[in-house]
N, C-alpha and C. Protein backbone atom coordinates (compact mmCIF):
# COMPACT_ATOMS: atom_id res chain seq x y z
N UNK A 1 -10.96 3.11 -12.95
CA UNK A 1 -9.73 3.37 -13.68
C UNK A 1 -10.10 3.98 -15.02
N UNK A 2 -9.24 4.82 -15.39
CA UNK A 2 -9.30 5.63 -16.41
C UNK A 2 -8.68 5.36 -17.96
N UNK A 3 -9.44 4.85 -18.75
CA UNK A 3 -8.53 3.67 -19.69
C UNK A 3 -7.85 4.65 -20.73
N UNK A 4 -6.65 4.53 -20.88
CA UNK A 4 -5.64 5.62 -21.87
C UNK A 4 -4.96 4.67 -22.63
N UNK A 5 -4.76 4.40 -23.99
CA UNK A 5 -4.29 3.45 -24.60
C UNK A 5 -2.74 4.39 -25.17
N UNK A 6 -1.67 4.13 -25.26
CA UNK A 6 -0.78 5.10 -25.97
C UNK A 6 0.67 4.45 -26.59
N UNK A 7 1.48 4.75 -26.41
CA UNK A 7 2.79 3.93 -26.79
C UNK A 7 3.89 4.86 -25.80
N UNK A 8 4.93 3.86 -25.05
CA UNK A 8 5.51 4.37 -24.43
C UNK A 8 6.87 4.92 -25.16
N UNK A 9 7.97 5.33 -24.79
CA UNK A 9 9.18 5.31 -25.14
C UNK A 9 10.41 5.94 -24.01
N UNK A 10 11.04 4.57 -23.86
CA UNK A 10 11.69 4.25 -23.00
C UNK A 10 12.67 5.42 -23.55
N UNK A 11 13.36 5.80 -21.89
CA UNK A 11 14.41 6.56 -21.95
C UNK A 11 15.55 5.99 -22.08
N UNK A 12 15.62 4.66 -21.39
CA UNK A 12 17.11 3.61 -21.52
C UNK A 12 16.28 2.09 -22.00
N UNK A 13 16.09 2.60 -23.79
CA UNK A 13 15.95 0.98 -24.43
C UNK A 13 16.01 -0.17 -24.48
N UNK A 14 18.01 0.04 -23.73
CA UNK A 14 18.53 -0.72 -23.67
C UNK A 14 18.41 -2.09 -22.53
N UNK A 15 17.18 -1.62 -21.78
CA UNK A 15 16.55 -1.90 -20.63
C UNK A 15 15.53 -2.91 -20.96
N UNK A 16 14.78 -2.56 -21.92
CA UNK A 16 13.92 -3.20 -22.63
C UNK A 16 14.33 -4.31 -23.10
N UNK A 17 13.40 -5.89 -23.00
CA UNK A 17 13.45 -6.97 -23.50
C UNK A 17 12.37 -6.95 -24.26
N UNK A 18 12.53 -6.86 -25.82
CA UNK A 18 11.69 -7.14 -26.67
C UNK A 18 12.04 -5.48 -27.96
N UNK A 19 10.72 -5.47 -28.35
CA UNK A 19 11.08 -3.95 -29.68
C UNK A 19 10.39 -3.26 -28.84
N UNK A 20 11.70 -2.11 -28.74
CA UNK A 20 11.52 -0.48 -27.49
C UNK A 20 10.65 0.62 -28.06
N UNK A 21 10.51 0.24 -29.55
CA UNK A 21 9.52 0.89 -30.12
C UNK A 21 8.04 0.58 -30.75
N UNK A 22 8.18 -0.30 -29.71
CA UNK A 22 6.31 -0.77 -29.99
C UNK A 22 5.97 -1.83 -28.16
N UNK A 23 6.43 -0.33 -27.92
CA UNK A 23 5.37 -1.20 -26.25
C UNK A 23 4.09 0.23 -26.18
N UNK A 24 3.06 -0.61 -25.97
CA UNK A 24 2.10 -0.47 -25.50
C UNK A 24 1.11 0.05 -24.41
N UNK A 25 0.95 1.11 -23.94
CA UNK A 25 0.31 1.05 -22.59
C UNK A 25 -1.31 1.19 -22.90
N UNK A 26 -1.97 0.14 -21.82
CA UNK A 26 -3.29 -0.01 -21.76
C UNK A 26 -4.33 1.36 -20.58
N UNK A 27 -3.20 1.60 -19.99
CA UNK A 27 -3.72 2.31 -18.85
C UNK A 27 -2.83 3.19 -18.64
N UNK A 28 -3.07 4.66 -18.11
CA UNK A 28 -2.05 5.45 -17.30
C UNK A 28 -1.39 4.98 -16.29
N UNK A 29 -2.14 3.93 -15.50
CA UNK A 29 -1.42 3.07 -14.34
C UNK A 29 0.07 2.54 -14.98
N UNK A 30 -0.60 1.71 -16.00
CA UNK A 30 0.45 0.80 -16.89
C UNK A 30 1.75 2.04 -17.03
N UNK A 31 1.23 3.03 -17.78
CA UNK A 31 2.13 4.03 -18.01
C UNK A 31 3.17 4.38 -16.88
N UNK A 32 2.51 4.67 -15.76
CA UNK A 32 3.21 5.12 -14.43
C UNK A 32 4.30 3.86 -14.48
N UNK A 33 4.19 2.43 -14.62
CA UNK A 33 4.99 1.43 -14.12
C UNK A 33 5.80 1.14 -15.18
N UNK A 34 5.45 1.14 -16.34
CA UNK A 34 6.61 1.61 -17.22
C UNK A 34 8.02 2.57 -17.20
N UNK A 35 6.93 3.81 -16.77
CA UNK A 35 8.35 5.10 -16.55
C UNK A 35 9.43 4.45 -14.91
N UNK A 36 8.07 3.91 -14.31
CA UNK A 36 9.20 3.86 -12.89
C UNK A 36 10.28 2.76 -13.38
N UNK A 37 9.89 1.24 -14.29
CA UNK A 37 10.59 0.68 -14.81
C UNK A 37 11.87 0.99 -15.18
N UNK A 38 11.45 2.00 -16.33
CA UNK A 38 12.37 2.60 -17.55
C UNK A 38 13.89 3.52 -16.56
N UNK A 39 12.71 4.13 -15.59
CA UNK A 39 13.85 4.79 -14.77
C UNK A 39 14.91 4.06 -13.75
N UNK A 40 14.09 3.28 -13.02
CA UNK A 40 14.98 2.38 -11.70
C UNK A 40 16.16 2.11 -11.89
N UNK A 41 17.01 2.39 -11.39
CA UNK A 41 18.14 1.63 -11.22
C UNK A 41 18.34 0.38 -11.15
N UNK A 42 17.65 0.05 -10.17
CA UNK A 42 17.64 -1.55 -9.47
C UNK A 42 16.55 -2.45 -10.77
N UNK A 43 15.60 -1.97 -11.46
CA UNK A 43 15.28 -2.90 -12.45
C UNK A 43 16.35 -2.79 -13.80
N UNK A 44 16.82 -4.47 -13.56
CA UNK A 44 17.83 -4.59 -14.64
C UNK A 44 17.53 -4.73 -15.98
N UNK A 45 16.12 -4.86 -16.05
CA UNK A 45 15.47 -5.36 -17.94
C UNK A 45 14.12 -5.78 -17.42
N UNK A 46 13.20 -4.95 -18.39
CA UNK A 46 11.85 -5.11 -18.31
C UNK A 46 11.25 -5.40 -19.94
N UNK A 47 9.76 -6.26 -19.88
CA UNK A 47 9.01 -6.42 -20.62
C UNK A 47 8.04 -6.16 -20.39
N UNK A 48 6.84 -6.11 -21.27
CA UNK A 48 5.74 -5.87 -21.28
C UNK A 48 4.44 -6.61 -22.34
N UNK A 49 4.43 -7.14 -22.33
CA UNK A 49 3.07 -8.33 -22.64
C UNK A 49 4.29 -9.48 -23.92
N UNK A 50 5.26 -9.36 -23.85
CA UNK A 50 5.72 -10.03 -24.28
C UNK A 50 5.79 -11.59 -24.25
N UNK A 51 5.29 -12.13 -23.24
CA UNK A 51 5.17 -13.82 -23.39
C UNK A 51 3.57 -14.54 -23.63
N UNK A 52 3.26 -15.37 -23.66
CA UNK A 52 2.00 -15.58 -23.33
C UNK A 52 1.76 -16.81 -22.93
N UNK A 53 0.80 -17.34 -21.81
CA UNK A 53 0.55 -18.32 -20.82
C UNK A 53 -0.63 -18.90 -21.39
N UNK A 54 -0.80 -20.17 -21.57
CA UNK A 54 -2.08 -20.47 -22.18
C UNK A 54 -2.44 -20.46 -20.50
N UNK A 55 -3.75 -20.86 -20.50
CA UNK A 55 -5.09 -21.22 -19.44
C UNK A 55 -6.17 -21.26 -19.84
N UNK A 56 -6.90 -21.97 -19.38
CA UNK A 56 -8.67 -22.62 -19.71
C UNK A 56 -9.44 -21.41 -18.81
N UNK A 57 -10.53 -20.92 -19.83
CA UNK A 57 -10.86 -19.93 -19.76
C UNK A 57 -12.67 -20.59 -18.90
N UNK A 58 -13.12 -20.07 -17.85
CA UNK A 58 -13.94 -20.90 -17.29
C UNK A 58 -15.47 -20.94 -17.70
N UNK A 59 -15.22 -19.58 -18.49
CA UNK A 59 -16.22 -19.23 -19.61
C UNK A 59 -16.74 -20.06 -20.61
N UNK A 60 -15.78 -21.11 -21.11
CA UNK A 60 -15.90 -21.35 -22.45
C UNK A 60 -14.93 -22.70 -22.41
N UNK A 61 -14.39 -22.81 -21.18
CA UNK A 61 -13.72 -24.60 -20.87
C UNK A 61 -12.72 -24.47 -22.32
N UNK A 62 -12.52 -23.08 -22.96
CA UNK A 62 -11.39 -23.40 -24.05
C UNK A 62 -10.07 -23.05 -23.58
N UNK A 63 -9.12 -23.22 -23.79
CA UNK A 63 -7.43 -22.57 -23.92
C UNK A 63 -7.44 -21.47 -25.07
N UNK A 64 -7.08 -20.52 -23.85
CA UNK A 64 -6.62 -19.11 -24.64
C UNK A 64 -4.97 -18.41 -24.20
N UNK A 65 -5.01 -17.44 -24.30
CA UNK A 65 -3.25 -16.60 -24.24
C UNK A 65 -3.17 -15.30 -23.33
N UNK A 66 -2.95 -15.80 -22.36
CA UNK A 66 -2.55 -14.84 -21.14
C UNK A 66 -1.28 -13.86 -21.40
N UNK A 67 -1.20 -12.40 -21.73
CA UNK A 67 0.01 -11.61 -21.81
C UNK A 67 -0.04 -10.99 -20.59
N UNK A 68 1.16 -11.63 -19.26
CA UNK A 68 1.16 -10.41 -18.66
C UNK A 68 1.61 -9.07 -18.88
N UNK A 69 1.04 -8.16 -18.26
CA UNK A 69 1.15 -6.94 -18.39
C UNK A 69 3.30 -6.58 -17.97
N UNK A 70 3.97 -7.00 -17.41
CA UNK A 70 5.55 -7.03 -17.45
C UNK A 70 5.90 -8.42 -16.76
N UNK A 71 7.16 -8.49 -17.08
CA UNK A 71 8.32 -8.95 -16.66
C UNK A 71 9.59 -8.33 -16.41
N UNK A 72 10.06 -8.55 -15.02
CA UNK A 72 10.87 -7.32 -14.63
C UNK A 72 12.69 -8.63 -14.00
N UNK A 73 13.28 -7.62 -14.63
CA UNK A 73 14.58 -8.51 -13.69
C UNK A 73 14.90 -7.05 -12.46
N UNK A 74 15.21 -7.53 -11.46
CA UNK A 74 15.35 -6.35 -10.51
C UNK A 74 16.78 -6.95 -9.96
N UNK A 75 17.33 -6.15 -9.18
CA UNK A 75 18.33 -6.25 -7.81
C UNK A 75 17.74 -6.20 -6.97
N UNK A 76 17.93 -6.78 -5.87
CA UNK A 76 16.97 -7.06 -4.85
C UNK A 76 18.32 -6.36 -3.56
N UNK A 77 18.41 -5.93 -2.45
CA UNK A 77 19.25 -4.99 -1.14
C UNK A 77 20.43 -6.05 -1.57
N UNK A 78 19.97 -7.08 -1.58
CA UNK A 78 21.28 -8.00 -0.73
C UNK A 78 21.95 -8.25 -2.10
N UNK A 79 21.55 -7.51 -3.61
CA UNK A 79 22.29 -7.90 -4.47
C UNK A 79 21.79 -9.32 -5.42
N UNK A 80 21.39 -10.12 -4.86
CA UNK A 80 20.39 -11.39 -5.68
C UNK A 80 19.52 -10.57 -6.76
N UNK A 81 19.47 -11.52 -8.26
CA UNK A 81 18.96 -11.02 -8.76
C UNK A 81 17.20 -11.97 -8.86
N UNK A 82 16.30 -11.17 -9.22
CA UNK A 82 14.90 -11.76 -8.80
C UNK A 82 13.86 -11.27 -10.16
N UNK A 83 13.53 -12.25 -10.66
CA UNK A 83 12.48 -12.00 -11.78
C UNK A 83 11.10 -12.13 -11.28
N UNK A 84 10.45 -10.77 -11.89
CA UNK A 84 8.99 -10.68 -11.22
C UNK A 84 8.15 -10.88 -12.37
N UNK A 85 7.21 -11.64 -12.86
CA UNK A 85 5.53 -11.26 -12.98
C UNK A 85 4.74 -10.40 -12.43
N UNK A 86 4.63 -9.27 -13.49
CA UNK A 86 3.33 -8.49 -12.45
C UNK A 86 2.36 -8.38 -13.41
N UNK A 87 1.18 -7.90 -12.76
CA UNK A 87 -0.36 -7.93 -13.64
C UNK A 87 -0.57 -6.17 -12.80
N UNK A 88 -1.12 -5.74 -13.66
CA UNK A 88 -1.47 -4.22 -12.97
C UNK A 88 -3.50 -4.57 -13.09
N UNK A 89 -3.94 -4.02 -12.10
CA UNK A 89 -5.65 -4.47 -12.17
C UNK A 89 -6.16 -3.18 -11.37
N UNK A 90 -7.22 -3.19 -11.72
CA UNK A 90 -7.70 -2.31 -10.07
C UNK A 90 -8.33 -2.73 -9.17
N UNK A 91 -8.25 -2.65 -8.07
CA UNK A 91 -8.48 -3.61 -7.22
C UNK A 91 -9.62 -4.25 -6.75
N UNK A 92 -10.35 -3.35 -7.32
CA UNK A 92 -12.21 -4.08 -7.54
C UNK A 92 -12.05 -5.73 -8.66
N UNK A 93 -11.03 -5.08 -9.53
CA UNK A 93 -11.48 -6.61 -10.46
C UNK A 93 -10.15 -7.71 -9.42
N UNK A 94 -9.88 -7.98 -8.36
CA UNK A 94 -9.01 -8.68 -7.74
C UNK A 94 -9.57 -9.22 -6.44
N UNK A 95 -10.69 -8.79 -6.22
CA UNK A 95 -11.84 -8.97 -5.27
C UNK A 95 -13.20 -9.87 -6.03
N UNK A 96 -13.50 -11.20 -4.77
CA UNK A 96 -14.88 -11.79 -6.03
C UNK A 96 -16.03 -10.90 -5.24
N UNK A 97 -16.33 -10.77 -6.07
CA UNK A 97 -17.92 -9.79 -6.25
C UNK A 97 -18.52 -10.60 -5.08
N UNK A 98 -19.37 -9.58 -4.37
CA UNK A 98 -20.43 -10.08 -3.35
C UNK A 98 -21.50 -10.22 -3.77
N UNK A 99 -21.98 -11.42 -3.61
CA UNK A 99 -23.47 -12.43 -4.66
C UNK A 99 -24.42 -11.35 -3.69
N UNK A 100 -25.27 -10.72 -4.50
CA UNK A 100 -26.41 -9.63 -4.09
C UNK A 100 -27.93 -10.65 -4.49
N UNK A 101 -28.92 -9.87 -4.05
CA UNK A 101 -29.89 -10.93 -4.40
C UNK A 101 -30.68 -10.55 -5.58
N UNK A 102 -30.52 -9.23 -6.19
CA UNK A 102 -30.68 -9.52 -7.66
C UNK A 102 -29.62 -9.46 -8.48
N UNK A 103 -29.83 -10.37 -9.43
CA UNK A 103 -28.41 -10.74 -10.58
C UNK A 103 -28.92 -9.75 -11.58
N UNK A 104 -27.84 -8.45 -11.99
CA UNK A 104 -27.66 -7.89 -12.58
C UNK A 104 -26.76 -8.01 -13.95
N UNK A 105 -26.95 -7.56 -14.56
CA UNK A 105 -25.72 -7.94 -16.15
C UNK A 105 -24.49 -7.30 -15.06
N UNK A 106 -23.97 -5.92 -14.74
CA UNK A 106 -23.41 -6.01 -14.02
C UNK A 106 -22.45 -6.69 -12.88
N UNK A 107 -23.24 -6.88 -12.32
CA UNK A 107 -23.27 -7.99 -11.51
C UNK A 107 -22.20 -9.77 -11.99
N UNK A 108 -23.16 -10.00 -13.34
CA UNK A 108 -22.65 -11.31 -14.41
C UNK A 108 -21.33 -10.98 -14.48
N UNK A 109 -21.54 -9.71 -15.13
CA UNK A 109 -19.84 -8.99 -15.70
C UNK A 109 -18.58 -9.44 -14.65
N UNK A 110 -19.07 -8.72 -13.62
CA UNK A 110 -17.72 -8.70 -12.45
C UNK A 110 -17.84 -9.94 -12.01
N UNK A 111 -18.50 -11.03 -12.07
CA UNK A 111 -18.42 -12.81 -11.78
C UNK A 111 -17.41 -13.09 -12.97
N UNK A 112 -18.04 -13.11 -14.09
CA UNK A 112 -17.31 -13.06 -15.48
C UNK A 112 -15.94 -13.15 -15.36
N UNK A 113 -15.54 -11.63 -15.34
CA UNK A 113 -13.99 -11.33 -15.03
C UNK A 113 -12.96 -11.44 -14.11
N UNK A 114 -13.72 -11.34 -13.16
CA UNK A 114 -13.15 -12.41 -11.67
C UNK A 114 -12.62 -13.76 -12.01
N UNK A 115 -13.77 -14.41 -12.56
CA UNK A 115 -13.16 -16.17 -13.33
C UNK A 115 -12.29 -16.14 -13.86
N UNK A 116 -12.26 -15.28 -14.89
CA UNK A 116 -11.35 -15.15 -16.56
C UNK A 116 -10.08 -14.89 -15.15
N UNK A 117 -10.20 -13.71 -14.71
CA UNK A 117 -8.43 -13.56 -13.76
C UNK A 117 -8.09 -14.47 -13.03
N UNK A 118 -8.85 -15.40 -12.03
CA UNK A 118 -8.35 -16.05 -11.62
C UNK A 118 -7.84 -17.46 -12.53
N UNK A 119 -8.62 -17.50 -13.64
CA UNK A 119 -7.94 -18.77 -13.91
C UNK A 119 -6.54 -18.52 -14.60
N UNK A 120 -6.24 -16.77 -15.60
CA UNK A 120 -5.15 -16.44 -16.03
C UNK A 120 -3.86 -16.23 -14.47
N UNK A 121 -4.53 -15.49 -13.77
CA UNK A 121 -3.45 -16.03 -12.38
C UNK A 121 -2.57 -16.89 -11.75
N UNK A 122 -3.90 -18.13 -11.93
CA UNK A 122 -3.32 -19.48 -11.64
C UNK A 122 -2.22 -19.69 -12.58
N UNK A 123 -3.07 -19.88 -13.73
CA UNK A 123 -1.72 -19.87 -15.10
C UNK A 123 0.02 -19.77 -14.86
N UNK A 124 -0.34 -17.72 -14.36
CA UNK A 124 0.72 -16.97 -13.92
C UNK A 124 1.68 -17.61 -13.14
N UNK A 125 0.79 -17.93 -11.92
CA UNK A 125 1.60 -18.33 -10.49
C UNK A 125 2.49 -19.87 -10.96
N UNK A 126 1.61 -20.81 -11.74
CA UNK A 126 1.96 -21.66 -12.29
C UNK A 126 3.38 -22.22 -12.56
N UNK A 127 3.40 -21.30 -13.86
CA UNK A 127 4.31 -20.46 -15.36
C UNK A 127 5.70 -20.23 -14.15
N UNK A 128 5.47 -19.25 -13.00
CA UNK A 128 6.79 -18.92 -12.75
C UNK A 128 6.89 -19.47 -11.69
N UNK A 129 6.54 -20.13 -10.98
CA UNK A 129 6.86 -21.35 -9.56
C UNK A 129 8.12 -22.18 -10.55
N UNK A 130 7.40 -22.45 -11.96
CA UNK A 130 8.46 -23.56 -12.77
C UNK A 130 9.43 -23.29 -13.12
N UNK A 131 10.07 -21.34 -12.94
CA UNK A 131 10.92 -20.69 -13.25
C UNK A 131 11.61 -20.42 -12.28
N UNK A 132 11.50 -20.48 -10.81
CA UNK A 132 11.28 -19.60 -9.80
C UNK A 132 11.22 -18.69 -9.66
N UNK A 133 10.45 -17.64 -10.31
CA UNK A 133 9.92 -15.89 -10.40
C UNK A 133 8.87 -15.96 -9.36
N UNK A 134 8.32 -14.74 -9.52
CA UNK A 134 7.43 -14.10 -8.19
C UNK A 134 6.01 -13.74 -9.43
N UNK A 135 5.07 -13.99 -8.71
CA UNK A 135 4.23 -13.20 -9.44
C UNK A 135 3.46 -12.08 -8.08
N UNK A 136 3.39 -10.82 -8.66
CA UNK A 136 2.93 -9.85 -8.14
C UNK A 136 1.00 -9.45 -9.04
N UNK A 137 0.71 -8.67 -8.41
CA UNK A 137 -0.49 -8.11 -9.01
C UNK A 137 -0.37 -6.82 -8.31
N UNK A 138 -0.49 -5.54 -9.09
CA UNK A 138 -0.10 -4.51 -8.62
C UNK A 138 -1.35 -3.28 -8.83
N UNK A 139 -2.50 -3.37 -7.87
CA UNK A 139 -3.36 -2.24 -7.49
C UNK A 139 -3.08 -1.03 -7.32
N UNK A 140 -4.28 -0.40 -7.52
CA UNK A 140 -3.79 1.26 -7.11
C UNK A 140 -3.44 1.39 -5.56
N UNK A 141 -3.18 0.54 -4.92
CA UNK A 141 -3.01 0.84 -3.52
C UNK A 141 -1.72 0.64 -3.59
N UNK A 142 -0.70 -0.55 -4.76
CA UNK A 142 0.35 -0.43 -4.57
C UNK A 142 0.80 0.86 -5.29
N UNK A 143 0.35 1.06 -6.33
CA UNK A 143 0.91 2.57 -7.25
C UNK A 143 0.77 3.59 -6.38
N UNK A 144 0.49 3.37 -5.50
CA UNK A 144 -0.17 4.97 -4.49
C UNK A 144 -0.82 5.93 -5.12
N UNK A 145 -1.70 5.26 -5.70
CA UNK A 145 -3.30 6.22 -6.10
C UNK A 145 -4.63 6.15 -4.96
């Protein structure tokens, strides 16, 4: 993935939960799911790293602050309305690394970050089971890249 840091600006603000003039994109991915956001019909109000989830980080056994990447209210066919969690990743870091038989820093890295996501995940899944929201994680296979 190709890391692009920028600031978005929503075409319908009014869409936006939180200040429409200071969201953030980490990625062009991010970007892409923003505009489809900003545009949809069927998403009724979106955010973007606006809350934050503590979780014990497995690194360091401390509590830190999980921002997911959105929160989306949608219409769903039948008219129900449905709040999502999503995390945008690429799909290598959503996969645990295959233990090779030499340990590379590399190697450490993608163990590393694998931990750190799954324990912010859990968090996630957590956080909105207690809400009843959905949490999604959204790869380039779902963006259709």
């Amino acid at each position: 993935m190709f890391t692009y840091k920028g600031k978005f600006k929503p075409k319908n603000a009014s869409k936006y939960r939180g200040d429409p003039t200071n969201i953030i994109f980490r990625s062009l991915w991010e970007r892409r799911v923003m505009r489809y956001f900003d545009e949809n019909v069927n998403i009724l109000e979106w955010s973007s790293e606006e809350i934050a989830i503590p979780y014990r980080s497995p690194m360091d056994n401390q509590i830190h602050r999980y921002f997911p990447d959105f929160i989306i209210k949608t219409k769903t066919k039948s008219g129900k309305i449905s709040t999502i969690m999503i995390e945008v990743k690429p799909k290598k870091q959503t996969i645990q690394p295959e233990k090779t038989n030499k340990i590379t820093k590399k190697y450490l890295t993608e163990v590393a970050t694998w931990g750190v996501n799954q324990a912010k995940w859990k968090a996630a899944q957590e956080y909105c089971s207690e809400r009843l929201w959905h949490f999604k994680i959204l790869t380039e296979d779902q963006l259709g890249l």
